[in-house]
PDB file of N, CA and C in Angstrom:
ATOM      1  N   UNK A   1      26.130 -16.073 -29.224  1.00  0.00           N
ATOM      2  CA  UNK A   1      26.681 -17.067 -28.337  1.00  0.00           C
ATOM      3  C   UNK A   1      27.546 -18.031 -29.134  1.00  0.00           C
ATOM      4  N   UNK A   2      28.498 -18.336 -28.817  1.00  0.00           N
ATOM      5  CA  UNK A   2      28.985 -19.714 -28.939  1.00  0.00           C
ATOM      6  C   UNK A   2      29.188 -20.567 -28.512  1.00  0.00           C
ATOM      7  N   UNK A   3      29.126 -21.992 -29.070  1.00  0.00           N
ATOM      8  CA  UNK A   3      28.489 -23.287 -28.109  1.00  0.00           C
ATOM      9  C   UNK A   3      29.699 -24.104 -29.240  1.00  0.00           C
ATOM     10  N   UNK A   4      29.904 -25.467 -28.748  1.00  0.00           N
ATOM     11  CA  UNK A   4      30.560 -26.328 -28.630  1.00  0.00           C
ATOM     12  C   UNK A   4      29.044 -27.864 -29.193  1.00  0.00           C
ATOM     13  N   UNK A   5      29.355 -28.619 -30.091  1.00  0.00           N
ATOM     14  CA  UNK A   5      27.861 -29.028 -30.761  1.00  0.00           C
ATOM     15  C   UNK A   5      28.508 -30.136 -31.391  1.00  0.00           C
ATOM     16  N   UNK A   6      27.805 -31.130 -31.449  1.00  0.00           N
ATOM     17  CA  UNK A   6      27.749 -32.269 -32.487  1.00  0.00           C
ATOM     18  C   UNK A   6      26.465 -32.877 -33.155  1.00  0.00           C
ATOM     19  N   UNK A   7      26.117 -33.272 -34.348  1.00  0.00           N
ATOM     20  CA  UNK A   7      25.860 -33.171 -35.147  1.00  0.00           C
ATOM     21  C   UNK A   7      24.347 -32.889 -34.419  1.00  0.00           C
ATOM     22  N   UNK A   8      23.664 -32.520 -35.498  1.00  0.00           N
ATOM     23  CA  UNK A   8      23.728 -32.224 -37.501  1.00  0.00           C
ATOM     24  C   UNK A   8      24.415 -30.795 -37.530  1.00  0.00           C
ATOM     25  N   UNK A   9      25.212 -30.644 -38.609  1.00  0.00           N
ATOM     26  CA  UNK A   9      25.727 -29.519 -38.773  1.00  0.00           C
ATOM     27  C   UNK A   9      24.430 -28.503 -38.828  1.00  0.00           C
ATOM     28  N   UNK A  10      25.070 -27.121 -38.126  1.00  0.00           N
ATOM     29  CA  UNK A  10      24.190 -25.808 -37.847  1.00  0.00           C
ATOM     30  C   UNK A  10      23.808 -25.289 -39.074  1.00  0.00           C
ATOM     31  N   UNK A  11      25.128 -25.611 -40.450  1.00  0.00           N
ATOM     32  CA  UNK A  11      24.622 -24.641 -41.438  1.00  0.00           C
ATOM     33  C   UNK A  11      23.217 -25.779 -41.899  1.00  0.00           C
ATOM     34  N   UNK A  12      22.253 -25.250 -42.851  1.00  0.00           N
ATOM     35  CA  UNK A  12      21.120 -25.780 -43.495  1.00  0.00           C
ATOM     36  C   UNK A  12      21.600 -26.846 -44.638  1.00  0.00           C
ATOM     37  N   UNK A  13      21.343 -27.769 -44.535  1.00  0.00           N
ATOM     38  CA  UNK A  13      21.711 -28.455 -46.025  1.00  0.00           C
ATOM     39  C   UNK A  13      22.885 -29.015 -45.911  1.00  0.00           C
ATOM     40  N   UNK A  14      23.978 -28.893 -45.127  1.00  0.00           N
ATOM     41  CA  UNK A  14      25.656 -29.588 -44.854  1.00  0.00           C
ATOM     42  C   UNK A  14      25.509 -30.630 -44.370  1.00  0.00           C
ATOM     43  N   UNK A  15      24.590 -31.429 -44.279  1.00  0.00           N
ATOM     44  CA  UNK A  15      24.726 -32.788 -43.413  1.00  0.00           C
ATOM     45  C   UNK A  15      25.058 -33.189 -42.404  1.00  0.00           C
ATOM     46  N   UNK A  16      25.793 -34.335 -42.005  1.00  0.00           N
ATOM     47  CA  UNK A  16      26.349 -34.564 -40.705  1.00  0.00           C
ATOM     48  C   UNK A  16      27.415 -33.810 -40.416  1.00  0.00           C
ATOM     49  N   UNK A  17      27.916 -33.633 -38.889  1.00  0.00           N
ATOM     50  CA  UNK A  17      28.956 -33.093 -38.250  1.00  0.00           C
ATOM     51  C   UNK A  17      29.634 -32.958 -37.271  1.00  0.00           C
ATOM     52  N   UNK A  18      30.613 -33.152 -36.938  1.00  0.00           N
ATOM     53  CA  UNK A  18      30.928 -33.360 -35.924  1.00  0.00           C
ATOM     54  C   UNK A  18      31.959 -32.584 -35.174  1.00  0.00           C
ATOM     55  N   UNK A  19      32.529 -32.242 -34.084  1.00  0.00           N
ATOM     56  CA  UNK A  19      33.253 -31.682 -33.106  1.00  0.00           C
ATOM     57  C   UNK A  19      33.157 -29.682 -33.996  1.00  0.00           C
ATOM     58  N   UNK A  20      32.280 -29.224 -33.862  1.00  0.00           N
ATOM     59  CA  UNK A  20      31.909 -28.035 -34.457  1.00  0.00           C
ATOM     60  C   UNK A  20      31.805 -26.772 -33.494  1.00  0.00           C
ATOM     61  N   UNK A  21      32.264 -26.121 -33.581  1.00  0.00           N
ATOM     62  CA  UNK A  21      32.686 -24.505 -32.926  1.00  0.00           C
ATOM     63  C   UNK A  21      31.752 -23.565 -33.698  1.00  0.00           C
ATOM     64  N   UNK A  22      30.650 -23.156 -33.262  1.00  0.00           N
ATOM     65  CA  UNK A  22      29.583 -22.495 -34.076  1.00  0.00           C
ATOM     66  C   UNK A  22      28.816 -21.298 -32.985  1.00  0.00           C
ATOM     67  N   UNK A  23      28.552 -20.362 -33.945  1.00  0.00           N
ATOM     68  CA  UNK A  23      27.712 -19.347 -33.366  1.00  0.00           C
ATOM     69  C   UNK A  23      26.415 -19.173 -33.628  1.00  0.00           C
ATOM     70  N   UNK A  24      25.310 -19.417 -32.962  1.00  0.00           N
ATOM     71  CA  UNK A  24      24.445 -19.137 -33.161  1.00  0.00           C
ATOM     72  C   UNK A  24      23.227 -17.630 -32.838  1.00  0.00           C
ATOM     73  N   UNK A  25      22.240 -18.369 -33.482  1.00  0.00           N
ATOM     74  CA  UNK A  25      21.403 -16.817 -33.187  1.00  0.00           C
ATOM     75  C   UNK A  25      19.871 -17.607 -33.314  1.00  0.00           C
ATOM     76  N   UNK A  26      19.378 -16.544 -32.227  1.00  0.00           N
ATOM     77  CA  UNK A  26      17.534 -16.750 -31.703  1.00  0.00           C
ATOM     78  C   UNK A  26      16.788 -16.189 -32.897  1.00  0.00           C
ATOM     79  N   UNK A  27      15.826 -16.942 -33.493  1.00  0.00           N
ATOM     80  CA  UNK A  27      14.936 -16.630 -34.037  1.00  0.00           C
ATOM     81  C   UNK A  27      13.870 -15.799 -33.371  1.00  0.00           C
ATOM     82  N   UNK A  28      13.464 -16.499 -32.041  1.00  0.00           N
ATOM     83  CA  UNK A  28      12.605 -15.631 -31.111  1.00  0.00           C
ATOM     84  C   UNK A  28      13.374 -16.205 -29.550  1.00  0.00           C
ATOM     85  N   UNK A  29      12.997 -15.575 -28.646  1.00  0.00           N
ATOM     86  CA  UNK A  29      13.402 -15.605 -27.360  1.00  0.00           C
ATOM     87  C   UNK A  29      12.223 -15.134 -26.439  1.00  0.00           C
ATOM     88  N   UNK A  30      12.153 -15.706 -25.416  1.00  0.00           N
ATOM     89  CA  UNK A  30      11.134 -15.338 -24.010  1.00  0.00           C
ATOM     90  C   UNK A  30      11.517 -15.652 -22.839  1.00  0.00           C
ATOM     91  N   UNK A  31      11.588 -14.944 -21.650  1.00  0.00           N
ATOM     92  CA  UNK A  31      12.434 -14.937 -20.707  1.00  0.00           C
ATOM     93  C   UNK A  31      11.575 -15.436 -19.654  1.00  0.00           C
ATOM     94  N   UNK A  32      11.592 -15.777 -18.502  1.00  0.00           N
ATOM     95  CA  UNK A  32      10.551 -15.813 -17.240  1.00  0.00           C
ATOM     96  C   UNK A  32      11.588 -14.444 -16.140  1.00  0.00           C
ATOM     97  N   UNK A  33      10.793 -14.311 -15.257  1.00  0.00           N
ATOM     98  CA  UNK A  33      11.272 -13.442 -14.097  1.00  0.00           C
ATOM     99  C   UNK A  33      12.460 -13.783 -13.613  1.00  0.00           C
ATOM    100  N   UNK A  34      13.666 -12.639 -14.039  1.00  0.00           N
ATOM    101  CA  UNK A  34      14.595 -13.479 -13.306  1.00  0.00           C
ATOM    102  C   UNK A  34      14.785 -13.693 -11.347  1.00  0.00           C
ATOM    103  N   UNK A  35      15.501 -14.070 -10.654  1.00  0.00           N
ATOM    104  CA  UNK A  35      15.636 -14.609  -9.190  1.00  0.00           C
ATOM    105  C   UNK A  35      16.855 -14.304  -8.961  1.00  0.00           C
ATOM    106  N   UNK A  36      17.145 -13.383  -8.036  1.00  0.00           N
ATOM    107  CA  UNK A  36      18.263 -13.555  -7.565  1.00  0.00           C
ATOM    108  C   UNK A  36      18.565 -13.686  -5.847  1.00  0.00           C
ATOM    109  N   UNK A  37      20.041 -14.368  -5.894  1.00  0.00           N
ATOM    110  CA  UNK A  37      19.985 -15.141  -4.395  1.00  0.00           C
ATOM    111  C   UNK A  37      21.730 -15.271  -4.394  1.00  0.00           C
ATOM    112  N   UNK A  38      22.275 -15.350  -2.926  1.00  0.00           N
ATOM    113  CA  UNK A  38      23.278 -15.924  -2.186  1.00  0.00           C
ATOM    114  C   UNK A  38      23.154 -17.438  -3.061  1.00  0.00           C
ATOM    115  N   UNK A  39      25.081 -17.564  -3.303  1.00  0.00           N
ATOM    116  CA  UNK A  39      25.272 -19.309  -3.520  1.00  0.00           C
ATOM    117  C   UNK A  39      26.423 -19.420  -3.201  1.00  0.00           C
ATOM    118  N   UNK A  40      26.477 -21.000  -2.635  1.00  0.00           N
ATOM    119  CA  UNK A  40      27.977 -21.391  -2.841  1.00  0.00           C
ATOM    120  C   UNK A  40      28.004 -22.788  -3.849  1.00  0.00           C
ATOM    121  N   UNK A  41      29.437 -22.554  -3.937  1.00  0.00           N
ATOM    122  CA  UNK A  41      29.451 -23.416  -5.196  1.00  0.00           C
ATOM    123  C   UNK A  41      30.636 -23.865  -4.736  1.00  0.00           C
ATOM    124  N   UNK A  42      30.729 -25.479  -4.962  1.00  0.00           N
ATOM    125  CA  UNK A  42      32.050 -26.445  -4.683  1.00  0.00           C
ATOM    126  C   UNK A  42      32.260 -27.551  -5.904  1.00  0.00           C
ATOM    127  N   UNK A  43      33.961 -27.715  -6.590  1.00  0.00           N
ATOM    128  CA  UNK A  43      34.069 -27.983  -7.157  1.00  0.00           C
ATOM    129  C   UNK A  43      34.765 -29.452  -6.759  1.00  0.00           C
ATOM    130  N   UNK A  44      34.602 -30.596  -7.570  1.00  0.00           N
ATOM    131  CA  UNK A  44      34.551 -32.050  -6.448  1.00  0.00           C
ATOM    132  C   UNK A  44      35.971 -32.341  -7.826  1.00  0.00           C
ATOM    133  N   UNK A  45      36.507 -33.539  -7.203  1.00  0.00           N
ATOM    134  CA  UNK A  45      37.512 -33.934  -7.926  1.00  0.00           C
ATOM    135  C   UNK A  45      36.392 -35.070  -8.825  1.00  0.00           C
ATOM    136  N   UNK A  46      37.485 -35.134 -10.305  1.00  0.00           N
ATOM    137  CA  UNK A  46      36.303 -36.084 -11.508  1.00  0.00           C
ATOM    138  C   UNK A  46      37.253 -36.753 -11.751  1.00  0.00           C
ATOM    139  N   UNK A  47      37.419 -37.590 -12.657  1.00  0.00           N
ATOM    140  CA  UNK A  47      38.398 -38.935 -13.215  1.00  0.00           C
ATOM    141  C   UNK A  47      38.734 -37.953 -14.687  1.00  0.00           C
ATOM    142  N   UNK A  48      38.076 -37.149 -14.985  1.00  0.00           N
ATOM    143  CA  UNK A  48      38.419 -36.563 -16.578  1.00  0.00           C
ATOM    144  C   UNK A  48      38.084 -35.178 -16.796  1.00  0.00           C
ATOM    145  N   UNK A  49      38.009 -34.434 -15.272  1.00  0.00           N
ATOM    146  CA  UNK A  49      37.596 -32.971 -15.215  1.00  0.00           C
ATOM    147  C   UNK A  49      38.952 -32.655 -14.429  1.00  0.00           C
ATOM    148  N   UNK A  50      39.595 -31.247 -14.161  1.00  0.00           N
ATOM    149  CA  UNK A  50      40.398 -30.654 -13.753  1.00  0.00           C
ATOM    150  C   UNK A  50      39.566 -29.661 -13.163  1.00  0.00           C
ATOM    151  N   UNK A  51      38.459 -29.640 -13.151  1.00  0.00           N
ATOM    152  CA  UNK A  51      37.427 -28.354 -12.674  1.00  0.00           C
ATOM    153  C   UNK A  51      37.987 -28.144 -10.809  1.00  0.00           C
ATOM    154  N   UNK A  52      38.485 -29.035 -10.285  1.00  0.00           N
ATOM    155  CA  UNK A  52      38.987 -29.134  -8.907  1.00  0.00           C
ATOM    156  C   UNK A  52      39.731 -28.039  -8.609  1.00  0.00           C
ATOM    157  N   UNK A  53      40.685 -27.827  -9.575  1.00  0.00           N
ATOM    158  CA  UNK A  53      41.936 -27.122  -9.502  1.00  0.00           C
ATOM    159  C   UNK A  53      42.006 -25.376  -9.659  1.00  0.00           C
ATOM    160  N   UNK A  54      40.156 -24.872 -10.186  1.00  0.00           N
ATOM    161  CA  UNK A  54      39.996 -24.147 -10.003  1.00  0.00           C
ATOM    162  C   UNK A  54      40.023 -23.694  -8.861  1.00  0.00           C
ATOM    163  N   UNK A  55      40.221 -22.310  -8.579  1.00  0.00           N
ATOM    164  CA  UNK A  55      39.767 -21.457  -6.950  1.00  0.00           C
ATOM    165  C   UNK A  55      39.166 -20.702  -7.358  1.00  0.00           C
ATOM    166  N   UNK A  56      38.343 -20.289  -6.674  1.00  0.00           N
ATOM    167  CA  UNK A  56      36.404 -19.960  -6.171  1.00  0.00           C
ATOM    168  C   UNK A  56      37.110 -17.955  -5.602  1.00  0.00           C
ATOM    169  N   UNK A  57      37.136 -17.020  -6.054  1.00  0.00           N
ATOM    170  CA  UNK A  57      37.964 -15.867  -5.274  1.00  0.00           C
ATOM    171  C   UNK A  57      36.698 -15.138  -4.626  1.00  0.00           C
ATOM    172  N   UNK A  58      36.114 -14.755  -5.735  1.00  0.00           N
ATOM    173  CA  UNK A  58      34.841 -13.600  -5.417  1.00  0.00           C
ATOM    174  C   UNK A  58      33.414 -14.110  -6.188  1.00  0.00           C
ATOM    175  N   UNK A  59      32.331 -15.140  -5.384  1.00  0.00           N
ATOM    176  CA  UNK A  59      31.040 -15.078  -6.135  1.00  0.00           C
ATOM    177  C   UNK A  59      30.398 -13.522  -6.158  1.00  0.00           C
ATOM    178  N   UNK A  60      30.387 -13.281  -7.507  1.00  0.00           N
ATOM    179  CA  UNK A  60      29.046 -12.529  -7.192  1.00  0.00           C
ATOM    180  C   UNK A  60      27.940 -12.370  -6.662  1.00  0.00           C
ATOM    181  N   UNK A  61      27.629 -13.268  -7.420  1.00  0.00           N
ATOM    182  CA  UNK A  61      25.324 -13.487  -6.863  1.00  0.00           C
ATOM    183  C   UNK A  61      25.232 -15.282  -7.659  1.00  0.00           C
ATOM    184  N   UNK A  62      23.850 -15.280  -7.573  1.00  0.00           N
ATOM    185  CA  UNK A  62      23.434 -16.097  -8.170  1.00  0.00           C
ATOM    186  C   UNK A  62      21.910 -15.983  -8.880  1.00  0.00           C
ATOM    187  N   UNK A  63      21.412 -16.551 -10.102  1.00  0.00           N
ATOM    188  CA  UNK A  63      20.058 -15.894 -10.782  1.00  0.00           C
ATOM    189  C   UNK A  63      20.037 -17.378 -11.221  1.00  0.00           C
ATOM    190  N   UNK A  64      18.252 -17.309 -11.290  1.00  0.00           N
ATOM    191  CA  UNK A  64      17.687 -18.559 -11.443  1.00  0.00           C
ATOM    192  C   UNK A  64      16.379 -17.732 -12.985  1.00  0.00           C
ATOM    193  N   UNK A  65      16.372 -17.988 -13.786  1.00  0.00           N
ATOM    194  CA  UNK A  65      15.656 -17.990 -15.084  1.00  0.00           C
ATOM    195  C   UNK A  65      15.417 -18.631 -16.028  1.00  0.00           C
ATOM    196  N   UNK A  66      13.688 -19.311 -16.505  1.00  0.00           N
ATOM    197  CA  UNK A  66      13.395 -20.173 -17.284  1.00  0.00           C
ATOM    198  C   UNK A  66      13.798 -19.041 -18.557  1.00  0.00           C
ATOM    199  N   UNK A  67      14.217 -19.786 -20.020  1.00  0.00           N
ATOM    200  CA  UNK A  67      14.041 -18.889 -20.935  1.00  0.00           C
ATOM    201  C   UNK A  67      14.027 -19.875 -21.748  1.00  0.00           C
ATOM    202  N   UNK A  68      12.892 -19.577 -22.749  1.00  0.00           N
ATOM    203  CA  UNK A  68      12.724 -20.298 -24.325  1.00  0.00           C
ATOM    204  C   UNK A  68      13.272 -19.779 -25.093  1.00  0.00           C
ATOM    205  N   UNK A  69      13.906 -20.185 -26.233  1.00  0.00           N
ATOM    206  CA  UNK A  69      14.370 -20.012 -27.707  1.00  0.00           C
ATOM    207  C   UNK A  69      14.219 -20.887 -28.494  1.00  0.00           C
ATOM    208  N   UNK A  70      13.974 -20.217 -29.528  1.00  0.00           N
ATOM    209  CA  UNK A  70      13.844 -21.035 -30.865  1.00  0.00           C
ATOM    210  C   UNK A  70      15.295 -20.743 -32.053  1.00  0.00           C
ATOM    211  N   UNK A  71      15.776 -21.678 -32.024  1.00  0.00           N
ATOM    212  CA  UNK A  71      17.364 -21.714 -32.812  1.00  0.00           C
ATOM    213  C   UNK A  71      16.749 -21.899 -34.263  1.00  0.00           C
ATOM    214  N   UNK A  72      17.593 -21.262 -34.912  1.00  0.00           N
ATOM    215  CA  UNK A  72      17.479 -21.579 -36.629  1.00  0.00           C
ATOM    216  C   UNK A  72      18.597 -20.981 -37.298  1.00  0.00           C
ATOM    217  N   UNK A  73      19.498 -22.596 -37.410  1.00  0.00           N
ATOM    218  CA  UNK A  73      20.462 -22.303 -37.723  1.00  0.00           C
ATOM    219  C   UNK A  73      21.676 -21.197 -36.859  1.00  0.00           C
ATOM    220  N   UNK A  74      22.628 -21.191 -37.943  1.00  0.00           N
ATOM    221  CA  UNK A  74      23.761 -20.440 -37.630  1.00  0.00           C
ATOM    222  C   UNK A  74      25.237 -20.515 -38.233  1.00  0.00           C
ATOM    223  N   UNK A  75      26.098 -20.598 -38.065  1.00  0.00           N
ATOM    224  CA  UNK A  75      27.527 -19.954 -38.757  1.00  0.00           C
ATOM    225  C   UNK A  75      28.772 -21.004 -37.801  1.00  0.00           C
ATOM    226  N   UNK A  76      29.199 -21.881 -38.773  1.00  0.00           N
ATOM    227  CA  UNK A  76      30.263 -22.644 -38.745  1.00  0.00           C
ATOM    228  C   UNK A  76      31.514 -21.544 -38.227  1.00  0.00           C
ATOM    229  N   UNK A  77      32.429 -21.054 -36.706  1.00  0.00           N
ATOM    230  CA  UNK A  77      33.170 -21.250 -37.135  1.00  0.00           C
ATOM    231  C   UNK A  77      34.472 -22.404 -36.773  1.00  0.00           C
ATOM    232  N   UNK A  78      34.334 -22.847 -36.458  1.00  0.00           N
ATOM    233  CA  UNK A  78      35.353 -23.962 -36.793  1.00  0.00           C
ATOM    234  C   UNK A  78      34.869 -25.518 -36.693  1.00  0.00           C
ATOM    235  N   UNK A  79      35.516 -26.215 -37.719  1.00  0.00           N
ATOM    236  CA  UNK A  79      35.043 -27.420 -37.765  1.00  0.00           C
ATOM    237  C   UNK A  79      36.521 -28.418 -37.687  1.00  0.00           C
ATOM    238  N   UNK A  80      35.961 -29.685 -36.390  1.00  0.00           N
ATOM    239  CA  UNK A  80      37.610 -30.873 -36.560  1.00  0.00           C
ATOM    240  C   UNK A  80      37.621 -31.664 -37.651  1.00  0.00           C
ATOM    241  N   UNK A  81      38.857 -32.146 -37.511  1.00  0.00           N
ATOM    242  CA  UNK A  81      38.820 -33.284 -38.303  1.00  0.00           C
ATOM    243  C   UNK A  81      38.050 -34.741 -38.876  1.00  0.00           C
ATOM    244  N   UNK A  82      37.012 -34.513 -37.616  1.00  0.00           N
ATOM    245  CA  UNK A  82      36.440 -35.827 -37.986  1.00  0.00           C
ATOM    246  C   UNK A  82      34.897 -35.768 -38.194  1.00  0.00           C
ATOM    247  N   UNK A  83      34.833 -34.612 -38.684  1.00  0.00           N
ATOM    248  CA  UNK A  83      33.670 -33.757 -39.381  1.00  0.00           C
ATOM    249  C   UNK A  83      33.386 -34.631 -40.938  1.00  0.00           C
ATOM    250  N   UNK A  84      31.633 -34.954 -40.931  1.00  0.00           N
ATOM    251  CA  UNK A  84      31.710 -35.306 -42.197  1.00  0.00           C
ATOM    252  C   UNK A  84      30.519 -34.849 -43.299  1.00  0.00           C
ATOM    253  N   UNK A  85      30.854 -34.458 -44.503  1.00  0.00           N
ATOM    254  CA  UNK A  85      29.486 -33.330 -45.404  1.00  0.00           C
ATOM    255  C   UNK A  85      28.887 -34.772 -45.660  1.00  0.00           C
TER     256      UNK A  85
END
């Protein structure tokens, strides 16, 4: 997966960090039953989202699932400018 993260940096030992583009990986994982169901989904106008301007063509489905993970660590790849070791 990759996720979008601010600090502490993902690698072990790098210190603080900030605006970081990183991939991670599950040490362990456990799922609950997944659910599936009919949804609709509406996107509202925001002061600092553009999410409005999307159009909605074809929902698939919709699934509802608890799942635990345990993160440890992972792999920098990209770090901004205002990142600090």
């Amino acid at each position: 997966m990759a996720h979008h993260r601010w600090l502490p940096s993902v690698e072990k030992g790098k210190g603080l960090a900030l605006d970081e583009l990183i991939e991670s990986g599950a040490a362990a994982f456990e799922g609950g039953q997944p659910w599936v169901g009919d949804a609709e989904l509406e996107l509202f106008e925001a002061p600092t989202e553009e999410l409005a301007r999307l159009e909605i063509h074809e929902p698939i489905a919709a699934y509802y699932r608890q799942v635990g993970v345990v993160w440890d660590g992972g792999r920098l790849l990209e770090s901004g400018t205002s990142g600090a070791e």
